[in-house]
N, C-alpha and C. Protein backbone atom coordinates (compact mmCIF):
# COMPACT_ATOMS: atom_id res chain seq x y z
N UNK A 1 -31.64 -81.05 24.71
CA UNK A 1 -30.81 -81.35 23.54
C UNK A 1 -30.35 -80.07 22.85
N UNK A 2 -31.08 -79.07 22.73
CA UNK A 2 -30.91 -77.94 21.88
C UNK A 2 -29.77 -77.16 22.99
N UNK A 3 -30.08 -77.06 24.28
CA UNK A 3 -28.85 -76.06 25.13
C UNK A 3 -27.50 -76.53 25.50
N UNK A 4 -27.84 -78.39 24.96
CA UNK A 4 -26.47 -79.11 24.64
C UNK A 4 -25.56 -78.62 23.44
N UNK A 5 -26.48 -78.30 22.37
CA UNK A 5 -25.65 -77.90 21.01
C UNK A 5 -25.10 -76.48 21.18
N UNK A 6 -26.17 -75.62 21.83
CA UNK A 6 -25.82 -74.07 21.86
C UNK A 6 -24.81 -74.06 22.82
N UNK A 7 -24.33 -74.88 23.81
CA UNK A 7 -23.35 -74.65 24.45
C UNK A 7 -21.96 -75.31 24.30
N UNK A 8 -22.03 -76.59 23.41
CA UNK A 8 -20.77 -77.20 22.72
C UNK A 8 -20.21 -76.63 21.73
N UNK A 9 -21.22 -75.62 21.12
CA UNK A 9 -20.48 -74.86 19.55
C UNK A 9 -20.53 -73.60 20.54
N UNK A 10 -20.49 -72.79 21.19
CA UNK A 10 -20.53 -71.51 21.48
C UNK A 10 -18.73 -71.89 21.23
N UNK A 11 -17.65 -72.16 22.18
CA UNK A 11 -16.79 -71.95 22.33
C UNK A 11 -15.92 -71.79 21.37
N UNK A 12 -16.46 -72.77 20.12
CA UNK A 12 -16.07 -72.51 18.78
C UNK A 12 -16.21 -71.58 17.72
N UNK A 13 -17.69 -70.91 17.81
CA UNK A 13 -17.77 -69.89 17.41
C UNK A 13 -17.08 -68.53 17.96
N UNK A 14 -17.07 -68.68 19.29
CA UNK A 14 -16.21 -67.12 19.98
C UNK A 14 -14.77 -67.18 19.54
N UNK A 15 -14.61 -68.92 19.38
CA UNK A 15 -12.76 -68.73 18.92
C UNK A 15 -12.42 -68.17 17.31
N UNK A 16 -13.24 -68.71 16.59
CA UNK A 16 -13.75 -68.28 15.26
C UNK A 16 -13.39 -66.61 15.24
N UNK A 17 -14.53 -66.51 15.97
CA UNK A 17 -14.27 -64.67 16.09
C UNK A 17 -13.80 -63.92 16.83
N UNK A 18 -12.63 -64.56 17.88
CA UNK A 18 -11.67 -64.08 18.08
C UNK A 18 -9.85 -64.29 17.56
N UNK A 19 -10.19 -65.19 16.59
CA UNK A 19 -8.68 -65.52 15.81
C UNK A 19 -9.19 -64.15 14.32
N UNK A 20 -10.52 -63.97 14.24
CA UNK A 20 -10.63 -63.45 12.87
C UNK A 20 -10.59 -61.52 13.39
N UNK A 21 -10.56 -61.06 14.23
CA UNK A 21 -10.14 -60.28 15.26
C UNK A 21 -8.71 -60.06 15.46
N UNK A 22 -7.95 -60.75 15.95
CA UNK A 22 -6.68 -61.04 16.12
C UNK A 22 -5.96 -60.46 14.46
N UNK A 23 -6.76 -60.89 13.56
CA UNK A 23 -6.02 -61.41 12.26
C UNK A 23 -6.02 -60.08 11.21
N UNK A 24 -7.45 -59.44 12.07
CA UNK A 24 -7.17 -57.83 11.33
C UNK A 24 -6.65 -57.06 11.92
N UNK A 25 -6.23 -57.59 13.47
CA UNK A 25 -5.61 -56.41 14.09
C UNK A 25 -4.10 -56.02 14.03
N UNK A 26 -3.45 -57.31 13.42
CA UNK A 26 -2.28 -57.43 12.36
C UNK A 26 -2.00 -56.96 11.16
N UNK A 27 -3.22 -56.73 10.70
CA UNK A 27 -3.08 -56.08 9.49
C UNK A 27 -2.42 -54.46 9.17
N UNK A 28 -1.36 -54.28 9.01
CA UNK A 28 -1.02 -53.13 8.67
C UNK A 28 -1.25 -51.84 7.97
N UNK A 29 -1.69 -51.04 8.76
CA UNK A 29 -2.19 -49.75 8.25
C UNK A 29 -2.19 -49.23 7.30
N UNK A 30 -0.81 -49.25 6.78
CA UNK A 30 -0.41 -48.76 5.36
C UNK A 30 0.33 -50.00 5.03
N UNK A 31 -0.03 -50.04 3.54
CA UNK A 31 0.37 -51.16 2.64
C UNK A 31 1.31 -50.68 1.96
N UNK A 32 2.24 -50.39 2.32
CA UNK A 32 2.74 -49.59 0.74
C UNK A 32 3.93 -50.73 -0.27
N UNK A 33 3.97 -50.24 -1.13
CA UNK A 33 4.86 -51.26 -2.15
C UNK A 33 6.00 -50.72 -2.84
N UNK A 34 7.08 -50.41 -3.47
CA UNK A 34 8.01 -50.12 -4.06
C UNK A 34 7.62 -50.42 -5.63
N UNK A 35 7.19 -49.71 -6.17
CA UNK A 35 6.99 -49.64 -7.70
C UNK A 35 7.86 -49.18 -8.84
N UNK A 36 8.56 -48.21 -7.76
CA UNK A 36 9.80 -47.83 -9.31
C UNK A 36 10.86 -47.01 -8.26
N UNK A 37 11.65 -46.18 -9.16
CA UNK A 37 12.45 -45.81 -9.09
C UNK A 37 12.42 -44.21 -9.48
N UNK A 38 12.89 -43.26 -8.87
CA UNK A 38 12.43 -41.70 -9.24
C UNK A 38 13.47 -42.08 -10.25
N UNK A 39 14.65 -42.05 -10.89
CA UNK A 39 14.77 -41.74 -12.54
C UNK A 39 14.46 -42.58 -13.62
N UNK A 40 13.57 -43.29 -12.83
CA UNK A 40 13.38 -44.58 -13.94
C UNK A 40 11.79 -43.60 -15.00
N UNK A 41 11.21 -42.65 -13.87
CA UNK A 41 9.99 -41.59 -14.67
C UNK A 41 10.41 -39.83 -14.84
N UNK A 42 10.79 -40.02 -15.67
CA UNK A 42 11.18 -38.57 -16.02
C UNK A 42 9.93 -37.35 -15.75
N UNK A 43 10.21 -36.09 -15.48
CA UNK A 43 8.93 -35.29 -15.43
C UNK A 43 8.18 -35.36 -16.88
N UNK A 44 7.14 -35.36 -16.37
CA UNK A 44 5.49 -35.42 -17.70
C UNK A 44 5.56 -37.04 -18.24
N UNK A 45 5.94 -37.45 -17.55
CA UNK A 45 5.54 -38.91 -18.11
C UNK A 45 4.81 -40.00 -17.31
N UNK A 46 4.64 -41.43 -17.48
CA UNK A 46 3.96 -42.05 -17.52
C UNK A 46 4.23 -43.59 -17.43
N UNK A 47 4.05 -44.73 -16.40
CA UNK A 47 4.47 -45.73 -16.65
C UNK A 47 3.88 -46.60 -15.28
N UNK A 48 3.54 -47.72 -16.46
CA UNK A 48 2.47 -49.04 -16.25
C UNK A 48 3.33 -49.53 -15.04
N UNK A 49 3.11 -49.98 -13.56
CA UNK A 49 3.74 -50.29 -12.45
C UNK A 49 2.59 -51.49 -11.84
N UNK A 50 3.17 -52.95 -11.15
CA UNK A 50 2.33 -53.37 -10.39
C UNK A 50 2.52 -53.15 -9.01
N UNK A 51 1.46 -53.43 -8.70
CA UNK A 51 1.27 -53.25 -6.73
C UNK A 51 0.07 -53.62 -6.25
N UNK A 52 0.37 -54.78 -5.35
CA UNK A 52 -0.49 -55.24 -4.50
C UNK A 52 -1.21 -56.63 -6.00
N UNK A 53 -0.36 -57.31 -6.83
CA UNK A 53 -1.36 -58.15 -7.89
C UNK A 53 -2.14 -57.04 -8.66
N UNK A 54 -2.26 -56.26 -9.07
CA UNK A 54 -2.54 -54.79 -9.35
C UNK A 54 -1.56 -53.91 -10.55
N UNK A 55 -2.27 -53.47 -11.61
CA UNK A 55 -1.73 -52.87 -13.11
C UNK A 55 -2.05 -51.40 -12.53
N UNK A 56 -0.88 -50.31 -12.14
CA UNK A 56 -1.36 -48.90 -11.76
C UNK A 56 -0.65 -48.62 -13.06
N UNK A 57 -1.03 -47.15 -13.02
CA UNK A 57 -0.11 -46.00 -14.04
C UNK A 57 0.40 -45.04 -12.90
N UNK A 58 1.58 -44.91 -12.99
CA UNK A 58 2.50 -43.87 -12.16
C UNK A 58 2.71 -42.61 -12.92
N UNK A 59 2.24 -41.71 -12.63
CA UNK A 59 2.23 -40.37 -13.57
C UNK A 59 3.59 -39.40 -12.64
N UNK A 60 4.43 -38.62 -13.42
CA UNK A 60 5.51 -37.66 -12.84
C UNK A 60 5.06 -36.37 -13.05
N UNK A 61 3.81 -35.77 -12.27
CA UNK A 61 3.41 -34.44 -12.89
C UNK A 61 4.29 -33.34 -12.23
N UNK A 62 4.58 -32.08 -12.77
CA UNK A 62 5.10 -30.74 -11.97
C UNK A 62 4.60 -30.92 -10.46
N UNK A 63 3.24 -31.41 -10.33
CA UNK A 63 2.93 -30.95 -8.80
C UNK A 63 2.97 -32.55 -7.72
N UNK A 64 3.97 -33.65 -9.06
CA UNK A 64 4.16 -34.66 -7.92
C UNK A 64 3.90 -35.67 -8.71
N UNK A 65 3.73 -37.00 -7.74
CA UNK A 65 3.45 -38.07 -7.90
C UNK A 65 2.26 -38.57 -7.61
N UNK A 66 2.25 -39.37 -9.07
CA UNK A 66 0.38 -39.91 -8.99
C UNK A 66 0.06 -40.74 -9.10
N UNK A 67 -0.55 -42.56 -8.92
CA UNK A 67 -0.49 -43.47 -8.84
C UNK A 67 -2.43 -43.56 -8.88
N UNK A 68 -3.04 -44.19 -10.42
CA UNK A 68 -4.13 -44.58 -10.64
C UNK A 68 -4.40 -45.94 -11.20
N UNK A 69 -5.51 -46.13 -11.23
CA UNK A 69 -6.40 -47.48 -11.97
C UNK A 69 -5.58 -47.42 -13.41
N UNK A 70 -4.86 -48.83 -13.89
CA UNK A 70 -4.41 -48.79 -15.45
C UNK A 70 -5.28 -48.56 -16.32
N UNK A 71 -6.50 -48.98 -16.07
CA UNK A 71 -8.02 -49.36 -16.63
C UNK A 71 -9.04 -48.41 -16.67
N UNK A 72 -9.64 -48.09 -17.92
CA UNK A 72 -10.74 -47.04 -17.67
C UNK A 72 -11.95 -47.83 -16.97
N UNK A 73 -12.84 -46.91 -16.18
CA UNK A 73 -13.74 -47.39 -15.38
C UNK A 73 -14.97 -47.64 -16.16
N UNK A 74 -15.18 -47.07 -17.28
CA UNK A 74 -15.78 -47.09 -18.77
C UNK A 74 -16.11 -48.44 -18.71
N UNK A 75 -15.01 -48.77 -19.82
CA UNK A 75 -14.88 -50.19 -20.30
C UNK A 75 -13.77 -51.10 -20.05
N UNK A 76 -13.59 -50.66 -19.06
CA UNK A 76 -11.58 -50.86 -18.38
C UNK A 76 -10.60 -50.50 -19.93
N UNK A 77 -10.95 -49.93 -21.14
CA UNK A 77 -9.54 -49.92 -21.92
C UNK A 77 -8.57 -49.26 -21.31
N UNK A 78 -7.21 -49.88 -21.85
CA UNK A 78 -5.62 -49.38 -21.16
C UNK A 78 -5.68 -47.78 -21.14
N UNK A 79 -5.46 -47.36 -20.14
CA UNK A 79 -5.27 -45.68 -20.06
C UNK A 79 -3.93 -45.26 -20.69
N UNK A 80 -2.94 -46.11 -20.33
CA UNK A 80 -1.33 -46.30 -20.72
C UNK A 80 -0.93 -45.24 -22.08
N UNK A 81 -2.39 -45.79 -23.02
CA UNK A 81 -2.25 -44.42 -24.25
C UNK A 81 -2.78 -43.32 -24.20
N UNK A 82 -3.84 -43.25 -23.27
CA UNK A 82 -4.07 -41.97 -23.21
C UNK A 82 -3.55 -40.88 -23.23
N UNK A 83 -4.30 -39.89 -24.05
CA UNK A 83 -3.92 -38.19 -23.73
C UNK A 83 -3.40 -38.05 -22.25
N UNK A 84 -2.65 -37.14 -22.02
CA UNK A 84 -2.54 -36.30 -21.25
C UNK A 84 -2.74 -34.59 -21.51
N UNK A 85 -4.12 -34.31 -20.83
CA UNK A 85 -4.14 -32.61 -21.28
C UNK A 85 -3.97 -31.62 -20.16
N UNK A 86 -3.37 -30.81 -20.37
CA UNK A 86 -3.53 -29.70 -19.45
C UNK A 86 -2.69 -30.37 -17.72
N UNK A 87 -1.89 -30.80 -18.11
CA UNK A 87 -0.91 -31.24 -17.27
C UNK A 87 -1.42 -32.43 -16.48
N UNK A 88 -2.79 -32.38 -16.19
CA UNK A 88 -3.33 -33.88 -15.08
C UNK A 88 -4.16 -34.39 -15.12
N UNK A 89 -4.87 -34.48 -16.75
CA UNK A 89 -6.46 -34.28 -17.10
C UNK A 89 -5.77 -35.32 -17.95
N UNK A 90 -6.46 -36.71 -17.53
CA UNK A 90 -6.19 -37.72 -18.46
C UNK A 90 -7.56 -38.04 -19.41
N UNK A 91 -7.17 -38.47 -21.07
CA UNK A 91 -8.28 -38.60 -21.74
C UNK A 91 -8.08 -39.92 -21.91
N UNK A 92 -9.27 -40.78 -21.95
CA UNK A 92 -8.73 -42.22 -22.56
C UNK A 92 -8.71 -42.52 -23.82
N UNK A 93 -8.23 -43.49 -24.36
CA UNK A 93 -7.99 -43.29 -26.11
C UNK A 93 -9.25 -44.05 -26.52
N UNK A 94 -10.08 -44.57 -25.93
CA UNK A 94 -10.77 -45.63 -27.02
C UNK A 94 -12.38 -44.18 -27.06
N UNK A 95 -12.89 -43.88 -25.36
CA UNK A 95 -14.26 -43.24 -25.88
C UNK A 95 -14.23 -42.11 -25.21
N UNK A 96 -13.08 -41.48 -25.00
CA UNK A 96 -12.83 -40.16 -24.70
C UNK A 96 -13.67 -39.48 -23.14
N UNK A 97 -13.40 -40.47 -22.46
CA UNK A 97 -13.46 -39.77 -20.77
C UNK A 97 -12.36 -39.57 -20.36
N UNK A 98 -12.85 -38.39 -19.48
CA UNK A 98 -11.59 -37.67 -19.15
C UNK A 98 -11.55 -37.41 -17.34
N UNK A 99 -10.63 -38.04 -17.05
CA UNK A 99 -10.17 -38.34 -15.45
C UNK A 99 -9.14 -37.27 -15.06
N UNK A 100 -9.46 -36.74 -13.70
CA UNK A 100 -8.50 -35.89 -12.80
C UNK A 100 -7.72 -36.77 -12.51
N UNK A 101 -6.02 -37.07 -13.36
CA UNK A 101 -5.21 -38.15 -12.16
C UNK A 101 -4.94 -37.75 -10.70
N UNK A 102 -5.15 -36.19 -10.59
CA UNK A 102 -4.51 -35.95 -8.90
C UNK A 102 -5.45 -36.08 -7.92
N UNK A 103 -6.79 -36.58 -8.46
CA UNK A 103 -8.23 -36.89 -8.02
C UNK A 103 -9.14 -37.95 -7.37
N UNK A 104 -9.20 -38.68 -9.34
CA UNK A 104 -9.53 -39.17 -9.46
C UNK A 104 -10.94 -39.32 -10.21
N UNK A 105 -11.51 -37.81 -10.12
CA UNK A 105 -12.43 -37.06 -10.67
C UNK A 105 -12.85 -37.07 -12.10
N UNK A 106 -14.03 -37.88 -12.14
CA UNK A 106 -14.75 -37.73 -14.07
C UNK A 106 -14.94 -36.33 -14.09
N UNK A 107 -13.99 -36.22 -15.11
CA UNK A 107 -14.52 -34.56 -15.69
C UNK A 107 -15.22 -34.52 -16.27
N UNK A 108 -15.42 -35.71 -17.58
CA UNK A 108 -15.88 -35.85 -18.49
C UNK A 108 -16.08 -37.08 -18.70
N UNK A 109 -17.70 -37.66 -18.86
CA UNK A 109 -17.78 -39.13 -18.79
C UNK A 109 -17.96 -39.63 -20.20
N UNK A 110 -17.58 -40.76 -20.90
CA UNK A 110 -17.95 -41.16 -21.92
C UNK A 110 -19.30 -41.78 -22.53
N UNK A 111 -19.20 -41.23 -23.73
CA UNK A 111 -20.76 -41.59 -24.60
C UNK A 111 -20.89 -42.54 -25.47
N UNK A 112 -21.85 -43.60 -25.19
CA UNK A 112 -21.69 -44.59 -26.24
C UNK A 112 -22.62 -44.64 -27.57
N UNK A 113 -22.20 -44.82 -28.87
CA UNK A 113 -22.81 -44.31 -29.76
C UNK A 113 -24.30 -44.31 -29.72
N UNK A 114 -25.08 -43.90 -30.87
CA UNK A 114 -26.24 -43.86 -30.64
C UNK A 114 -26.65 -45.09 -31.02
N UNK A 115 -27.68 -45.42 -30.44
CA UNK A 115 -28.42 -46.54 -30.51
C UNK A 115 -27.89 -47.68 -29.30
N UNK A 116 -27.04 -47.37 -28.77
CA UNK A 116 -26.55 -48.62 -27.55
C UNK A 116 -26.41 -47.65 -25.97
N UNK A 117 -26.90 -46.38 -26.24
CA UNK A 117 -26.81 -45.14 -25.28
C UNK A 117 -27.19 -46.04 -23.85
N UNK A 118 -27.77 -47.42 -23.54
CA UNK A 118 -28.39 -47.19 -22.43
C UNK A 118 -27.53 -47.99 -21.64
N UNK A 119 -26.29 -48.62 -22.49
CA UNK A 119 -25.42 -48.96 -21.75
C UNK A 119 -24.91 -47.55 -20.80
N UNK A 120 -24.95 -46.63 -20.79
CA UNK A 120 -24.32 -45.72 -19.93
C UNK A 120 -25.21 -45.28 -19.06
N UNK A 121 -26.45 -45.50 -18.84
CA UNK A 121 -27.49 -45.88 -17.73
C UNK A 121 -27.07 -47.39 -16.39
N UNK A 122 -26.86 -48.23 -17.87
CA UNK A 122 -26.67 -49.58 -16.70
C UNK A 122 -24.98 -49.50 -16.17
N UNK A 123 -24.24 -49.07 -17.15
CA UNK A 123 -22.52 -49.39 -16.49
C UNK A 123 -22.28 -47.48 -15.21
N UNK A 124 -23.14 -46.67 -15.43
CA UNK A 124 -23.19 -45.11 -14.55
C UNK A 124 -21.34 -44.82 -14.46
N UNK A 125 -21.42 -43.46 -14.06
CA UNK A 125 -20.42 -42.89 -14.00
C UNK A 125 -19.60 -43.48 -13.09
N UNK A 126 -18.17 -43.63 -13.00
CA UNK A 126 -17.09 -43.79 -12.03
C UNK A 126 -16.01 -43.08 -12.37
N UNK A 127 -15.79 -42.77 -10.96
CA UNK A 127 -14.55 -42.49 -10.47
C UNK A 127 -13.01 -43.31 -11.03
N UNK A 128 -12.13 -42.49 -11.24
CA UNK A 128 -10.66 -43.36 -11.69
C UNK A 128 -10.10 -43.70 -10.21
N UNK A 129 -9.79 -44.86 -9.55
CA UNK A 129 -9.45 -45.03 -8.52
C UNK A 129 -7.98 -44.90 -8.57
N UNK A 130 -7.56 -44.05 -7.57
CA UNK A 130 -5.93 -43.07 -6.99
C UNK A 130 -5.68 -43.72 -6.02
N UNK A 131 -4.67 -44.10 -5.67
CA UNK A 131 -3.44 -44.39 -4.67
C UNK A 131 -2.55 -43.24 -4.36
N UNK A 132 -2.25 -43.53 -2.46
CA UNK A 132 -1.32 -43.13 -2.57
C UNK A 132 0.02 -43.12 -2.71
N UNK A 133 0.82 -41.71 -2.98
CA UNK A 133 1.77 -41.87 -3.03
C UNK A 133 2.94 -41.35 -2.54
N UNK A 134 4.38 -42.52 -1.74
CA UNK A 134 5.22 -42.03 -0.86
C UNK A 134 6.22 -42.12 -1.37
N UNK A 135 7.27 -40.91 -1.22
CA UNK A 135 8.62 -40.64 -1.88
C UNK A 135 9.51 -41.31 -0.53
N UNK A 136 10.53 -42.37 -0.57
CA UNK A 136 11.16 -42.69 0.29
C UNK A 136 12.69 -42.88 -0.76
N UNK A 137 13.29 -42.04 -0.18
CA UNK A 137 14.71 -42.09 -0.82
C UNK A 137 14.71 -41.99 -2.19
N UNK A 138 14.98 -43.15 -2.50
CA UNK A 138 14.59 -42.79 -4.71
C UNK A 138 13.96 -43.73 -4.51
N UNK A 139 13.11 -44.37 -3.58
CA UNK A 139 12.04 -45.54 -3.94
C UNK A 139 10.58 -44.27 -4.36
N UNK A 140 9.76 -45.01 -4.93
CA UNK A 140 8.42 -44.27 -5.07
C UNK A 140 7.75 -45.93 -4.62
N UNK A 141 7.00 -45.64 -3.51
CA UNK A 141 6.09 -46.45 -3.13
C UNK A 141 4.32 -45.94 -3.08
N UNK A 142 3.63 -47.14 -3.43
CA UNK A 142 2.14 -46.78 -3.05
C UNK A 142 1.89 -47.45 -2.54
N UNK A 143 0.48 -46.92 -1.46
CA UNK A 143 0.16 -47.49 -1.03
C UNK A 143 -1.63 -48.31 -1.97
N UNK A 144 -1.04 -49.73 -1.06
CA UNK A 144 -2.22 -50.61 -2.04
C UNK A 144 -3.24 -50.73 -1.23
N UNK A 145 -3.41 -50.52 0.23
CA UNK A 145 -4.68 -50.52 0.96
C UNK A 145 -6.24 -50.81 0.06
């Protein structure tokens, strides 16, 4: 009875995992998306773009194009107001961490007042997550991989 079952479902399970096989091997390497327009971001600026169901910030720095998390990794508040210092060193406005946009890099992680400090034990440091980014004609695309 038992090498009856293991051999009536085998064929179903191998098809299982060969359609789910098949289905990533379709999947395209690069994702990329069309988010704006090169004069729609002037140099040194800044602007909220979706991609992929996804809130990025598209930054126009001197050394290019930069495509990050809208959200601090903190407490997700909007980066959108943040500082910009020192050309690529983003600060966030609500508790003052400060992200490499060409990175992604905590320079500087945020502190939560005293007495609730151990939230920054349980939530730990992160990274600002970066996309990339491709100049095609006057499209600016990222990729959403």
């Amino acid at each position: 009875m038992l090498a009856g079952n293991i051999i009536t479902s085998w064929p179903k399970r191998a098809a299982g995992r060969y359609s789910r096989l098949l289905h990533t091997a379709r999947r395209p390497a690069v994702a990329l998306e069309t988010v704006a327009h090169l004069d729609e971001i002037p140099l040194g600026t800044r602007k909220v773009v979706k991609a992929g169901g996804h809130k990025l910030l598209l930054f126009h720095l001197e050394t290019g194009f930069y495509a990050t998390q809208a959200y601090c990794p903190h407490l997700l508040a909007p980066l959108k107001s943040g500082k910009l210092l020192g050309g690529h060193i983003l600060q966030c406005p609500f508790h003052r961490a400060q992200f490499d946009v060409t990175s992604g890099e905590v320079l500087r992680w945020a502190n939560f007042p005293p007495g609730i400090q151990a939230l920054n034990v349980l939530r730990g440091e992160r990274c600002l997550a970066t996309y990339p980014v491709v100049i095609e004609g006057d499209q600016i695309r990222v990729d959403i991989r």
